[in-house]
Protein backbone atom coordinates (compact mmCIF):
# COMPACT_ATOMS: atom_id res chain seq x y z
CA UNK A 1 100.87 23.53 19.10
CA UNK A 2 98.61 23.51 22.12
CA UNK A 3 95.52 21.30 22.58
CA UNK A 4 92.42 23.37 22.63
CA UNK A 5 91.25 23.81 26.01
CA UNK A 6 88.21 21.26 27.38
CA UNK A 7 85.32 22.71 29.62
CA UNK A 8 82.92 20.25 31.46
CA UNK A 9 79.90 22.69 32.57
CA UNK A 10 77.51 21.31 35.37
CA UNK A 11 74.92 23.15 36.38
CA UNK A 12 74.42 22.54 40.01
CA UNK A 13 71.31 20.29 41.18
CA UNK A 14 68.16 21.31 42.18
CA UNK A 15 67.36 23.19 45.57
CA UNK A 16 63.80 23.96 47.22
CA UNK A 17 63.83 27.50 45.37
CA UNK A 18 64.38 26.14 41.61
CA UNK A 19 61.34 23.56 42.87
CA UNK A 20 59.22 26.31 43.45
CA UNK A 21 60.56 28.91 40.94
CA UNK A 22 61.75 31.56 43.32
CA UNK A 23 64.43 33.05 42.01
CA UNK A 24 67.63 32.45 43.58
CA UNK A 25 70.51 35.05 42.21
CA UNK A 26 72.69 35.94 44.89
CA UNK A 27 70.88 34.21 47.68
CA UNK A 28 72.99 30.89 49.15
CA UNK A 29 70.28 28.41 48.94
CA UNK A 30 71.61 24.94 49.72
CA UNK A 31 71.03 21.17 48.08
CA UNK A 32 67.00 19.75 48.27
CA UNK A 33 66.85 15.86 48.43
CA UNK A 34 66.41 16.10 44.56
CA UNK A 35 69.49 17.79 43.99
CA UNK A 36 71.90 15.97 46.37
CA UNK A 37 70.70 13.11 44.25
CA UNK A 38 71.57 14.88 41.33
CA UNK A 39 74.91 15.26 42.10
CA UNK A 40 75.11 12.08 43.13
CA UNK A 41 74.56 11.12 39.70
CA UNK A 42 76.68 13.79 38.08
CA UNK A 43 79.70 12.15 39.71
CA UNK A 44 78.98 8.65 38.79
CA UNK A 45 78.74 9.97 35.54
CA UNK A 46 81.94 11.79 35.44
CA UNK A 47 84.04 9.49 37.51
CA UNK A 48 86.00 7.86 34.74
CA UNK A 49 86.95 11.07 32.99
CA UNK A 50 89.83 12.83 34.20
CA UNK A 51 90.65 16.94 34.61
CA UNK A 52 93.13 18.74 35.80
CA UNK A 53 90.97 21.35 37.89
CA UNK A 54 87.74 21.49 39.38
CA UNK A 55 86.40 24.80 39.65
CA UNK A 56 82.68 26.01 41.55
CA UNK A 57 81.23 28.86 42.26
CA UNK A 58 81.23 29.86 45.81
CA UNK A 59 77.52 29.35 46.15
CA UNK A 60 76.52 26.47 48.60
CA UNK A 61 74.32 24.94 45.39
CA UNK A 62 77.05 24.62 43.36
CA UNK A 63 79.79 24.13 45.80
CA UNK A 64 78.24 20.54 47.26
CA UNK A 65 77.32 20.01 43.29
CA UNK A 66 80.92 19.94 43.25
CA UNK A 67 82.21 18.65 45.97
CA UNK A 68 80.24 15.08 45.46
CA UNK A 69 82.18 15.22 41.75
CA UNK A 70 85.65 16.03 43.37
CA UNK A 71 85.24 13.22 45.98
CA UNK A 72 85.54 10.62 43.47
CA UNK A 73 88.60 11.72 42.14
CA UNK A 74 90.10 12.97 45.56
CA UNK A 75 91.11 16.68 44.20
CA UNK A 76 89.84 19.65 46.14
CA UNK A 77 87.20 22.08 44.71
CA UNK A 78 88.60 25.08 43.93
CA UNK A 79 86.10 28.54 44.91
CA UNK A 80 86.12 31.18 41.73
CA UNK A 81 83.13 34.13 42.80
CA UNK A 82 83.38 34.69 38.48
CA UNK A 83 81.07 31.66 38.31
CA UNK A 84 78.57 32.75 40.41
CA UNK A 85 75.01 33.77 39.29
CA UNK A 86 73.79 37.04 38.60
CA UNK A 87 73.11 39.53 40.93
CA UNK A 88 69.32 39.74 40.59
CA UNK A 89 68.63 42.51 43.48
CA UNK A 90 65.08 42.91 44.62
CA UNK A 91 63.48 40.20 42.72
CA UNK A 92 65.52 37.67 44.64
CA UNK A 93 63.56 35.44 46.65
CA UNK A 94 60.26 36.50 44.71
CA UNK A 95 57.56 33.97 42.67
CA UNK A 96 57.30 35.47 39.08
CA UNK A 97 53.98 36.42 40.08
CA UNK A 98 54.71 38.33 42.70
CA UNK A 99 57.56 40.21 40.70
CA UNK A 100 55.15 41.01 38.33
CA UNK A 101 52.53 42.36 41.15
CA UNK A 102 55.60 44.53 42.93
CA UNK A 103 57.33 45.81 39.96
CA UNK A 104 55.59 45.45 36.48
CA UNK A 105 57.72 48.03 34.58
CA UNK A 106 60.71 46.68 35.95
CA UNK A 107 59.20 42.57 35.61
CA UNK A 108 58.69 43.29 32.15
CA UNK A 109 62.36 44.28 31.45
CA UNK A 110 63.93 41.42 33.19
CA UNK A 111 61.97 39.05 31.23
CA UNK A 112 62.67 40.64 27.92
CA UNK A 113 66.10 40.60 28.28
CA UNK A 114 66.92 44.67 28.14
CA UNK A 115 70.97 44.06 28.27
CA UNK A 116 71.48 47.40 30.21
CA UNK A 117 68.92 47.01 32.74
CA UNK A 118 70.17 47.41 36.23
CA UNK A 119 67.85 45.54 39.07
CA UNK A 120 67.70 47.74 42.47
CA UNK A 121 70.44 46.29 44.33
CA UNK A 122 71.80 43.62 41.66
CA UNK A 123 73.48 43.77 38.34
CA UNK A 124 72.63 44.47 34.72
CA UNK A 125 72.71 41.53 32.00
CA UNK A 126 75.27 43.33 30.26
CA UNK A 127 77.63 43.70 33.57
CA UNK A 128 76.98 39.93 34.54
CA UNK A 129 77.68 38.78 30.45
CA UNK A 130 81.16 41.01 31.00
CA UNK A 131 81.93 39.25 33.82
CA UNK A 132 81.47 35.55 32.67
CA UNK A 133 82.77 35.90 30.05
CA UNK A 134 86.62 37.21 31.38
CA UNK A 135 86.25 34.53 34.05
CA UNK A 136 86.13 31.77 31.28
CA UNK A 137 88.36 32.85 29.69
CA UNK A 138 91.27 33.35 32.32
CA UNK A 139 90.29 29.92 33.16
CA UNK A 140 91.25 28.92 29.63
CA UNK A 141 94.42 30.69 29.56
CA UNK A 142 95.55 29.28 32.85
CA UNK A 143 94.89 25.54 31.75
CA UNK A 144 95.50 26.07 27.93
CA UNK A 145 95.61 22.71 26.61
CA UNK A 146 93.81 21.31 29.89
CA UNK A 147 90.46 19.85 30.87
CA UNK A 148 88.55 21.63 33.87
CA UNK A 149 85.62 21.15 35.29
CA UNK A 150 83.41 23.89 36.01
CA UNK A 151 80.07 23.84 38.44
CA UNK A 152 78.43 26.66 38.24
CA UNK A 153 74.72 28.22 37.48
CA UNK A 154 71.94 28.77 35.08
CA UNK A 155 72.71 32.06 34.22
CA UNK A 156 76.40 32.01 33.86
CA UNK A 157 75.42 28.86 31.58
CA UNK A 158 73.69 30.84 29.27
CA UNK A 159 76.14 33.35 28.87
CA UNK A 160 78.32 30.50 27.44
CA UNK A 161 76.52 28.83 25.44
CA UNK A 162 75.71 32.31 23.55
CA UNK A 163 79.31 33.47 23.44
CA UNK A 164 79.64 29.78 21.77
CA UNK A 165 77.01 30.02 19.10
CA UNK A 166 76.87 33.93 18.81
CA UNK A 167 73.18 34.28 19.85
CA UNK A 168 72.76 37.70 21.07
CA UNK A 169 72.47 38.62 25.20
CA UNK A 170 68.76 39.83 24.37
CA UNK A 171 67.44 37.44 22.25
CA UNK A 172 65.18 34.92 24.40
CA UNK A 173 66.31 31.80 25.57
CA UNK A 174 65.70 28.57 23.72
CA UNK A 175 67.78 26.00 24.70
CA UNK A 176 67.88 24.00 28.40
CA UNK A 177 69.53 24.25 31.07
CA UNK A 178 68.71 21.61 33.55
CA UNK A 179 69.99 21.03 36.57
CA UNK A 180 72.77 19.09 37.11
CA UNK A 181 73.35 18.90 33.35
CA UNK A 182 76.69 18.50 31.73
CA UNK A 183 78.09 20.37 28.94
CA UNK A 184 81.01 20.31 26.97
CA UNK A 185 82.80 22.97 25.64
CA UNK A 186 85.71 23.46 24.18
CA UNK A 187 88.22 26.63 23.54
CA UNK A 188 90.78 27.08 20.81
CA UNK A 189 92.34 30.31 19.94
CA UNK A 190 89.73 32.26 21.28
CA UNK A 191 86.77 30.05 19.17
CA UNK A 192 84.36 28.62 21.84
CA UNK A 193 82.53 25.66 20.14
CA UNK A 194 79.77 23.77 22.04
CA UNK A 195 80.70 19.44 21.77
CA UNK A 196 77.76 18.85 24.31
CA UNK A 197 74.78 20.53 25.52
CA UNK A 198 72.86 19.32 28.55
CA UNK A 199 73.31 15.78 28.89
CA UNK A 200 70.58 14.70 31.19
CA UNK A 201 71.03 10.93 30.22
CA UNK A 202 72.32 10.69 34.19
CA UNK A 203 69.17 12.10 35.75
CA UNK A 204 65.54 10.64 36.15
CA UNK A 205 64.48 14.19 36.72
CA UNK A 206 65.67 17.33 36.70
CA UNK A 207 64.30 21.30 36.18
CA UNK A 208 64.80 23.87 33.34
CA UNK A 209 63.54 26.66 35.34
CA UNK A 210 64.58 29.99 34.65
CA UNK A 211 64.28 31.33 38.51
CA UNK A 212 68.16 29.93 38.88
């Protein structure tokens, strides 16, 4: 009988963008002070468990997030783009009040959550959900019985932790997701059950922002 899979999630540490709540998406924003200290702290906090893969998205954020984990252990970080965040077209790089002075209509569905609404230039929820969610779990079937570590983003984080608990795509978020927070998560014949959620205990500060 095989071991159920083990998932360490780490959202990636804070960048100028998340401090200001611009919303990131697709745009490569590196690292602030903050954050490189936050992985910092991630890795001293990890660096007595050991796992057989460490995954990131491609995205500098995430990658350095990473790559400070990784060093500790000497294993190289390994780029999957199925961990990256979602495509959020033209409201990249926008305040939430601007978004809502440039395109109310189209504000007002982001923030509600419409599953099949597709930004100008980025991705639907739905799409990005789809996406996630076959990533994951090709990661699982490639290190079935294994524990990887996966840095990754806000938004690919709360795809998880809904496809865990069964919370629906459109139903507003109420749980955190901080940077540089670690969560466990564990896969077993296709049951995903949630063992941590955002530890923090590593961090003397750290953002739950939704601009990710």
């Amino acid at each position: 009988m095989i071991a159920p899979t083990q998932f360490c999630f780490v959202r990636h540490g804070e960048t100028s963008w998340n401090s200001s709540r611009r919303l990131q998406g697709h745009v490569d924003i590196p690292l602030n002070a903050n954050g490189v200290r936050q992985a910092q702290a991630a890795a001293r906090l990890l660096g007595g468990k050991t796992f057989d893969a460490v995954l990131s998205s491609d995205f500098a954020r995430a990658r350095v997030t990473a790559e400070f984990i990784a060093a500790v252990r000497g294993v190289p970080v390994q780029l999957v783009t199925g961990l990256r965040e979602r495509n959020f077209g033209v409201f990249q790089g926008l305040f939430p009040g601007e978004a809502d002075l440039r395109y109310p209509i189209e504000q007002t569905r982001l923030r509600t959550r419409q599953i099949d609404f597709v930004p100008s230039g980025g991705e639907s929820l739905a799409q990005f959900a789809t996406t996630v969610t076959e990533t994951i779990r090709n990661i699982a079937a490639r290190h079935a019985g294994g524990t990887v570590l996966c840095v990754t983003h806000g938004g690919v984080l709360d795809v998880i932790y809904r496809l865990a608990t069964g919370r629906p795509l459109e139903s507003a978020r109420d749980f955190a997701i901080n940077n540089a927070g670690v969560s466990l998560v564990s896969h077993d014949k296709e049951v995903w059950r949630i063992d941590a959620w955002n530890d923090c205990s590593h961090l003397s500060s750290s953002r739950d922002e939704l601009p990710i």
